[in-house]
C-alpha atoms as a PDB file:
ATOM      1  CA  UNK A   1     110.697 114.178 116.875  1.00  0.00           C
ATOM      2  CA  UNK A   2     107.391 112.520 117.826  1.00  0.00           C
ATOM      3  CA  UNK A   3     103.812 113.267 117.412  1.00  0.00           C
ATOM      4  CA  UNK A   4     101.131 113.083 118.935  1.00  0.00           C
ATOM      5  CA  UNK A   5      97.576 112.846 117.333  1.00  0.00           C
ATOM      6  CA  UNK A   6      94.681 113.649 119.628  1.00  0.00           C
ATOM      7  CA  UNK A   7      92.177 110.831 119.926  1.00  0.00           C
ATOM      8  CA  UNK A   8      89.661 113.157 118.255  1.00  0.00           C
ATOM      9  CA  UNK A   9      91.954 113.538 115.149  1.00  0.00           C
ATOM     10  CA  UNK A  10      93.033 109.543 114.856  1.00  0.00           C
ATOM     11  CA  UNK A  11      88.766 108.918 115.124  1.00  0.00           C
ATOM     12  CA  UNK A  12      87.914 111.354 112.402  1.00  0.00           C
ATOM     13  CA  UNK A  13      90.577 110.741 110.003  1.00  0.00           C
ATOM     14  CA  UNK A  14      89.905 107.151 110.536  1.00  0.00           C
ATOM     15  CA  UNK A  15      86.672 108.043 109.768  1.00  0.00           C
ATOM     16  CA  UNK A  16      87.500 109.291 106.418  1.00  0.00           C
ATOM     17  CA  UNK A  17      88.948 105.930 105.127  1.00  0.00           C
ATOM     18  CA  UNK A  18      86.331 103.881 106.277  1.00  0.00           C
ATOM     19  CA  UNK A  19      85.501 102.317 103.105  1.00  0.00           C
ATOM     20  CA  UNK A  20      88.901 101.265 102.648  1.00  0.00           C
ATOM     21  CA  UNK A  21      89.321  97.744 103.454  1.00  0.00           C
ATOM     22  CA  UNK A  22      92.758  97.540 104.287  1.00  0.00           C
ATOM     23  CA  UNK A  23      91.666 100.019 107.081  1.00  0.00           C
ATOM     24  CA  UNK A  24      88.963  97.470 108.590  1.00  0.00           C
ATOM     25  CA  UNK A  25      91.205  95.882 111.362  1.00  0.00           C
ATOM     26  CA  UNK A  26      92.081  99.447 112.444  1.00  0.00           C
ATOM     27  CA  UNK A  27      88.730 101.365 111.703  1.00  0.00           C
ATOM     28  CA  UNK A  28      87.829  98.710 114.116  1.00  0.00           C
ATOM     29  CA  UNK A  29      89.790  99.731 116.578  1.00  0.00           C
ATOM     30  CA  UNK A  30      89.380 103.040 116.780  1.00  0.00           C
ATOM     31  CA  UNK A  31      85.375 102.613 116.811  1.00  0.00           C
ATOM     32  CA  UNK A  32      85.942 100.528 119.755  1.00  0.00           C
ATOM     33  CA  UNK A  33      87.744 103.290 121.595  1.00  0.00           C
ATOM     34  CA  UNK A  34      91.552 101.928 121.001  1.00  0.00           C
ATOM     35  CA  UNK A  35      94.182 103.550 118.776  1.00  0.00           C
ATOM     36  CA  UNK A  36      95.910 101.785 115.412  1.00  0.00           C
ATOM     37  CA  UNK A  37      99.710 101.406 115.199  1.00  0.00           C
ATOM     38  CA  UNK A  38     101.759 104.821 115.755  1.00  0.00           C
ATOM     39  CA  UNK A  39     102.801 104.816 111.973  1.00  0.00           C
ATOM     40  CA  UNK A  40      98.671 105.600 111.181  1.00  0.00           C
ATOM     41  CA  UNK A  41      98.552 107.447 114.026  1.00  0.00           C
ATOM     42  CA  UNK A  42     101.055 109.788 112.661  1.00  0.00           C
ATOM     43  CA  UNK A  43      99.316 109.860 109.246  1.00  0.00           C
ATOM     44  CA  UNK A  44      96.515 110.633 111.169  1.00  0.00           C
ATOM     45  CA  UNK A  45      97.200 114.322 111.799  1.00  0.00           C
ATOM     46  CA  UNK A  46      97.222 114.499 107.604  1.00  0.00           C
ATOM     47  CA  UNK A  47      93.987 112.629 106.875  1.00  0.00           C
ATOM     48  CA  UNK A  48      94.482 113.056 103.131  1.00  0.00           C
ATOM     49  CA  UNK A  49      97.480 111.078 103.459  1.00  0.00           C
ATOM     50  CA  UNK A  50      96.550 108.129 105.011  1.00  0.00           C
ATOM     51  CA  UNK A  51      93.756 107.817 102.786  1.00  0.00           C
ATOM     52  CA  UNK A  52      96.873 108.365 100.007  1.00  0.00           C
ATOM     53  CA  UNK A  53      98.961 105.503 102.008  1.00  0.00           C
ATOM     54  CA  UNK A  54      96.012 103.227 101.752  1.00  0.00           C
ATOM     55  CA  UNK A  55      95.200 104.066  98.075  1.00  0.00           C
ATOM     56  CA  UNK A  56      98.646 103.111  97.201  1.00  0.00           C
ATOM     57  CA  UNK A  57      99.634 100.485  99.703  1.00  0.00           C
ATOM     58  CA  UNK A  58      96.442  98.180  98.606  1.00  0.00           C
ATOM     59  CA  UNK A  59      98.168  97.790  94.673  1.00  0.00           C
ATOM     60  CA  UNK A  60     101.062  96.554  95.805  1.00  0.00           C
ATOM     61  CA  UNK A  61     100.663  95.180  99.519  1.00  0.00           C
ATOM     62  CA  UNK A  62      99.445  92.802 100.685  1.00  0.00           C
ATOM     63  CA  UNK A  63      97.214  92.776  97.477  1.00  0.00           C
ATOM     64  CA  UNK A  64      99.024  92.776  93.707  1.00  0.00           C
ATOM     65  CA  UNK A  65     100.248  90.126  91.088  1.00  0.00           C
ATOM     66  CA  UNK A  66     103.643  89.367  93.040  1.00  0.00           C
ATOM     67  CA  UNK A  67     103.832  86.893  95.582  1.00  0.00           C
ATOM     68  CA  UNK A  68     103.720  87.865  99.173  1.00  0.00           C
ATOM     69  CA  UNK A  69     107.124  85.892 100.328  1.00  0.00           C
ATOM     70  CA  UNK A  70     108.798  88.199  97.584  1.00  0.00           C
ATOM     71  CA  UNK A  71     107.420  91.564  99.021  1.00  0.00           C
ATOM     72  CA  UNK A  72     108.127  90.682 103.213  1.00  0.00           C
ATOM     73  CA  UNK A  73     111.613  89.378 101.916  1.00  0.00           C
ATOM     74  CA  UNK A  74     111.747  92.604 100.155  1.00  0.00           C
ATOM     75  CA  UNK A  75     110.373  94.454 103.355  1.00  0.00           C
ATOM     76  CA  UNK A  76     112.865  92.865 105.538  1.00  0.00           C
ATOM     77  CA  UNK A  77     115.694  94.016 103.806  1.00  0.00           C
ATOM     78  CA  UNK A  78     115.164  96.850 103.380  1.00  0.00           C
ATOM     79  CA  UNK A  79     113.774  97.854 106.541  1.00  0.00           C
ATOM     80  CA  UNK A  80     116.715  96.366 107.910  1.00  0.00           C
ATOM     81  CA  UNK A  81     119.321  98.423 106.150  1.00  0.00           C
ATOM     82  CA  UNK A  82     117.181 101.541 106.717  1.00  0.00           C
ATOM     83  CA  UNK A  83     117.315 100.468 110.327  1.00  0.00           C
ATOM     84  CA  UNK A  84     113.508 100.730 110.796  1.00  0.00           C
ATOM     85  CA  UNK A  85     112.781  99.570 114.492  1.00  0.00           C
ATOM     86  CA  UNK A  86     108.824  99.691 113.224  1.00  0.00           C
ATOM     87  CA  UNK A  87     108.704  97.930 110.107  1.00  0.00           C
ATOM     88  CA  UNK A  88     111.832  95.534 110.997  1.00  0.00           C
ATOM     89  CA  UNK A  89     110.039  94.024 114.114  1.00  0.00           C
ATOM     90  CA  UNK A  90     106.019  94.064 112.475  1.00  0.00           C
ATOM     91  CA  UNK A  91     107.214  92.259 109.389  1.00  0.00           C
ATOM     92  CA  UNK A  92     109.963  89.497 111.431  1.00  0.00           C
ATOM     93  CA  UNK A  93     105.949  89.351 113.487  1.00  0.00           C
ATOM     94  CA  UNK A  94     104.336  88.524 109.901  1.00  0.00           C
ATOM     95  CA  UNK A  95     107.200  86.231 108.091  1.00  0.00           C
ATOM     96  CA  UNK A  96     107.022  84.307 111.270  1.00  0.00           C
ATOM     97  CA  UNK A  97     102.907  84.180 111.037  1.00  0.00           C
ATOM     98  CA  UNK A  98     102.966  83.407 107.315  1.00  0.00           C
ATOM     99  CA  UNK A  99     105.330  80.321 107.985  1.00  0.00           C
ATOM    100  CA  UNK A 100     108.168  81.612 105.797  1.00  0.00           C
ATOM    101  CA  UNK A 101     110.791  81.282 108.766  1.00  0.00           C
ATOM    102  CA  UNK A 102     111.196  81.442 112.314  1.00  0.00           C
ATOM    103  CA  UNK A 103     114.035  83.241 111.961  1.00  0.00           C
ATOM    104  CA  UNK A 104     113.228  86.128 109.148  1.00  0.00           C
ATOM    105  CA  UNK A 105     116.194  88.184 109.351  1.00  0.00           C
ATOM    106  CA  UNK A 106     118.557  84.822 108.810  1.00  0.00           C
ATOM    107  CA  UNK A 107     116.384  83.511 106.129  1.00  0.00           C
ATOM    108  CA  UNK A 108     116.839  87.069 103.537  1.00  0.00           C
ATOM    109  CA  UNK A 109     120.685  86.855 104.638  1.00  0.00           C
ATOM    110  CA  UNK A 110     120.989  83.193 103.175  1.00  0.00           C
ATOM    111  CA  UNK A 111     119.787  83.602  99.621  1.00  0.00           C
ATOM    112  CA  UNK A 112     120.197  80.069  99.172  1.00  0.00           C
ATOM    113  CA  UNK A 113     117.237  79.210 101.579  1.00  0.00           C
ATOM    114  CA  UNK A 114     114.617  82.175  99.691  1.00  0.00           C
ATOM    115  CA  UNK A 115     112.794  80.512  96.514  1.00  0.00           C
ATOM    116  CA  UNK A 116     114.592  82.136  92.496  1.00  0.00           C
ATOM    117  CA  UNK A 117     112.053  84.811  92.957  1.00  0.00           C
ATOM    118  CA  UNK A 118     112.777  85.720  96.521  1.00  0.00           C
ATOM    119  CA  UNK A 119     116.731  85.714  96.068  1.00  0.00           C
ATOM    120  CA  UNK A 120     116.477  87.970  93.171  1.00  0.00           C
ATOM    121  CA  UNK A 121     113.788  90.457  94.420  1.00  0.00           C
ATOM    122  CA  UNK A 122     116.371  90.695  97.769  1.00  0.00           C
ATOM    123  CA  UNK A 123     119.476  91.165  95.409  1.00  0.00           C
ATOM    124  CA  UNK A 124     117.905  93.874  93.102  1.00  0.00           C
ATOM    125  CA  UNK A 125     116.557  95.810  96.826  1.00  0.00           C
ATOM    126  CA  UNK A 126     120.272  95.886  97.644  1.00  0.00           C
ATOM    127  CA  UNK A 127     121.115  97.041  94.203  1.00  0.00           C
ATOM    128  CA  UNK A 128     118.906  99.857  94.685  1.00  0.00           C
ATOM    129  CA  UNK A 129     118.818 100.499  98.396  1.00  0.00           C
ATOM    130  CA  UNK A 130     122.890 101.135  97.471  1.00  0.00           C
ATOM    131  CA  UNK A 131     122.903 102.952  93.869  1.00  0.00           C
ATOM    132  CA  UNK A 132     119.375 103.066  92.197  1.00  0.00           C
ATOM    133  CA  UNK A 133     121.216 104.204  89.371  1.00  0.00           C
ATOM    134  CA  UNK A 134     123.880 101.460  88.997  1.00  0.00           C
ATOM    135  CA  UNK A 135     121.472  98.398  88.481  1.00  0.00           C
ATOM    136  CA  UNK A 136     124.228  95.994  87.040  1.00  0.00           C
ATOM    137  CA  UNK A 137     122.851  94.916  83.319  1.00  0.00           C
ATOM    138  CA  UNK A 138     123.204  91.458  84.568  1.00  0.00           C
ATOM    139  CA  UNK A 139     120.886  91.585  87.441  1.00  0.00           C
ATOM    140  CA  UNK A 140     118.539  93.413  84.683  1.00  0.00           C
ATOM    141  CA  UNK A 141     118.500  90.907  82.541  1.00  0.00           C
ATOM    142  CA  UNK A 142     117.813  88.147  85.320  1.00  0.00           C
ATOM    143  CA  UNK A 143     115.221  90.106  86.773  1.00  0.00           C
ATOM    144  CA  UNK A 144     113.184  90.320  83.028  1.00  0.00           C
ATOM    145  CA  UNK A 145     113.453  86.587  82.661  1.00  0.00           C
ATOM    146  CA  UNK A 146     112.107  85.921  86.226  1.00  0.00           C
ATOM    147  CA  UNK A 147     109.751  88.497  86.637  1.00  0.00           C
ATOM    148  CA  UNK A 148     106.683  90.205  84.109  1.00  0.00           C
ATOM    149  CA  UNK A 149     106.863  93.973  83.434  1.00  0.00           C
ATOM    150  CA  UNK A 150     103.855  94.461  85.085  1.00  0.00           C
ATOM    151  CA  UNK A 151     105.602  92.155  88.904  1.00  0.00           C
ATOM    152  CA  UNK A 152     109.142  94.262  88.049  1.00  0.00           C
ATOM    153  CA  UNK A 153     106.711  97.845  88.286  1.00  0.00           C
ATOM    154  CA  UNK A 154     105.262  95.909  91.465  1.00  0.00           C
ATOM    155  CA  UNK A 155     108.316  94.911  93.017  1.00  0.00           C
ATOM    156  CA  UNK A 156     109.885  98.465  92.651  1.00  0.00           C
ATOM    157  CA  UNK A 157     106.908 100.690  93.924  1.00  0.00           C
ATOM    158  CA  UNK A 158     106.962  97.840  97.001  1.00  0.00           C
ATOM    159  CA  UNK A 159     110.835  98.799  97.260  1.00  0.00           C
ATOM    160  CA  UNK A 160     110.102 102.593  97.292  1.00  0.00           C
ATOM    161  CA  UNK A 161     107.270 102.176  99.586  1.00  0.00           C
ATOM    162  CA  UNK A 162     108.923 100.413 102.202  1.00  0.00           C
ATOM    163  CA  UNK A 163     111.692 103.174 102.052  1.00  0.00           C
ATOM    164  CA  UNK A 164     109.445 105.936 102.523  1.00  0.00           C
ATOM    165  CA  UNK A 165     107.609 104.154 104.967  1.00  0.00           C
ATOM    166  CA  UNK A 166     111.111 103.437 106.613  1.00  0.00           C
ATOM    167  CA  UNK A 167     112.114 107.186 106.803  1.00  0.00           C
ATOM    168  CA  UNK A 168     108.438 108.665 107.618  1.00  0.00           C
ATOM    169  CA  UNK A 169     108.920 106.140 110.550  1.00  0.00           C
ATOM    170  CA  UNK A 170     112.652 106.655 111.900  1.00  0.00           C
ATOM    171  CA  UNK A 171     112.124 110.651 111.482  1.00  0.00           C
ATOM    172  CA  UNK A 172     109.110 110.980 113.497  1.00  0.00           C
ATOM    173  CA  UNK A 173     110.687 108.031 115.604  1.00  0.00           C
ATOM    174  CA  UNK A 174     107.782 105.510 115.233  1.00  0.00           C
ATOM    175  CA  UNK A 175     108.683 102.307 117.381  1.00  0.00           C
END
């Protein structure tokens, strides 16, 4: 089931998160007369939240304490697994852009090739893409000695974001 935002309704909810600056590039965009990626254009017909999305994307992406290799890594898989055309193709766009392979999807299957960090954020997404609450007490402990309490929060919230991003997307068939 698709939407479709009017023009006016994309410009005046974009209007609303102006002063957000992980809105800029799109703002942008829709002050020059073009429209932002269908994902905000769906969030568009709910201006309260997109300005939510933003709020919450900017702590943990692209912004935050973790690295950005961990979160697309993170992204990839589960986007992947979720089967989100959207997110799946944008992020294999930025991997590829932020030199961390020219093959994405082959670089999070070999978790010999991702850094400690990267392996281990992609092994606990599985964990809890599969059973969130069967985290094995191994992985736990692995992930306490390689990550701070404050980059585990960080790497979970980007987990749960990408899923809800995932389903907002595949339900209201965002391409």
């Amino acid at each position: 089931m698709q939407v479709h935002p009017s023009r006016e309704a994309v410009r005046q909810a974009f209007e609303s998160v102006r002063a957000n600056p992980g809105f800029a590039e799109s703002c942008r965009l829709v002050e020059a007369g073009g429209l932002p990626v269908e994902m905000l254009q769906a969030m568009s017909l709910r201006p309260e939240l997109l300005a939510a999305f933003g709020a919450f994307s900017a702590s943990v992406y692209p912004g935050g304490v973790v690295e950005r290799s961990v979160k697309e890594a993170i992204i990839l898989e589960i986007s992947r697994r979720n089967r989100c055309q959207f997110c799946t193709q944008s992020h294999v766009e930025i991997a590829r852009a932020l030199g961390l392979s020219e093959d994405p999807l082959a670089w999070i299957d070999d978790l010999e090739r991702l850094s400690a960090r990267e392996a281990l954020a992609v092994e606990y997404a599985r964990c809890a893409w599969s059973d969130s609450n069967a985290i094995p007490q191994g992985l736990r402990s692995r992930l306490a000695a390689a990550f701070t309490e404050p980059e585990l929060v960080e790497v979970t919230a980007m987990i749960g974001l990408i899923t809800m991003l995932n389903l907002f997307n595949n339900c209201l068939e965002v391409r």
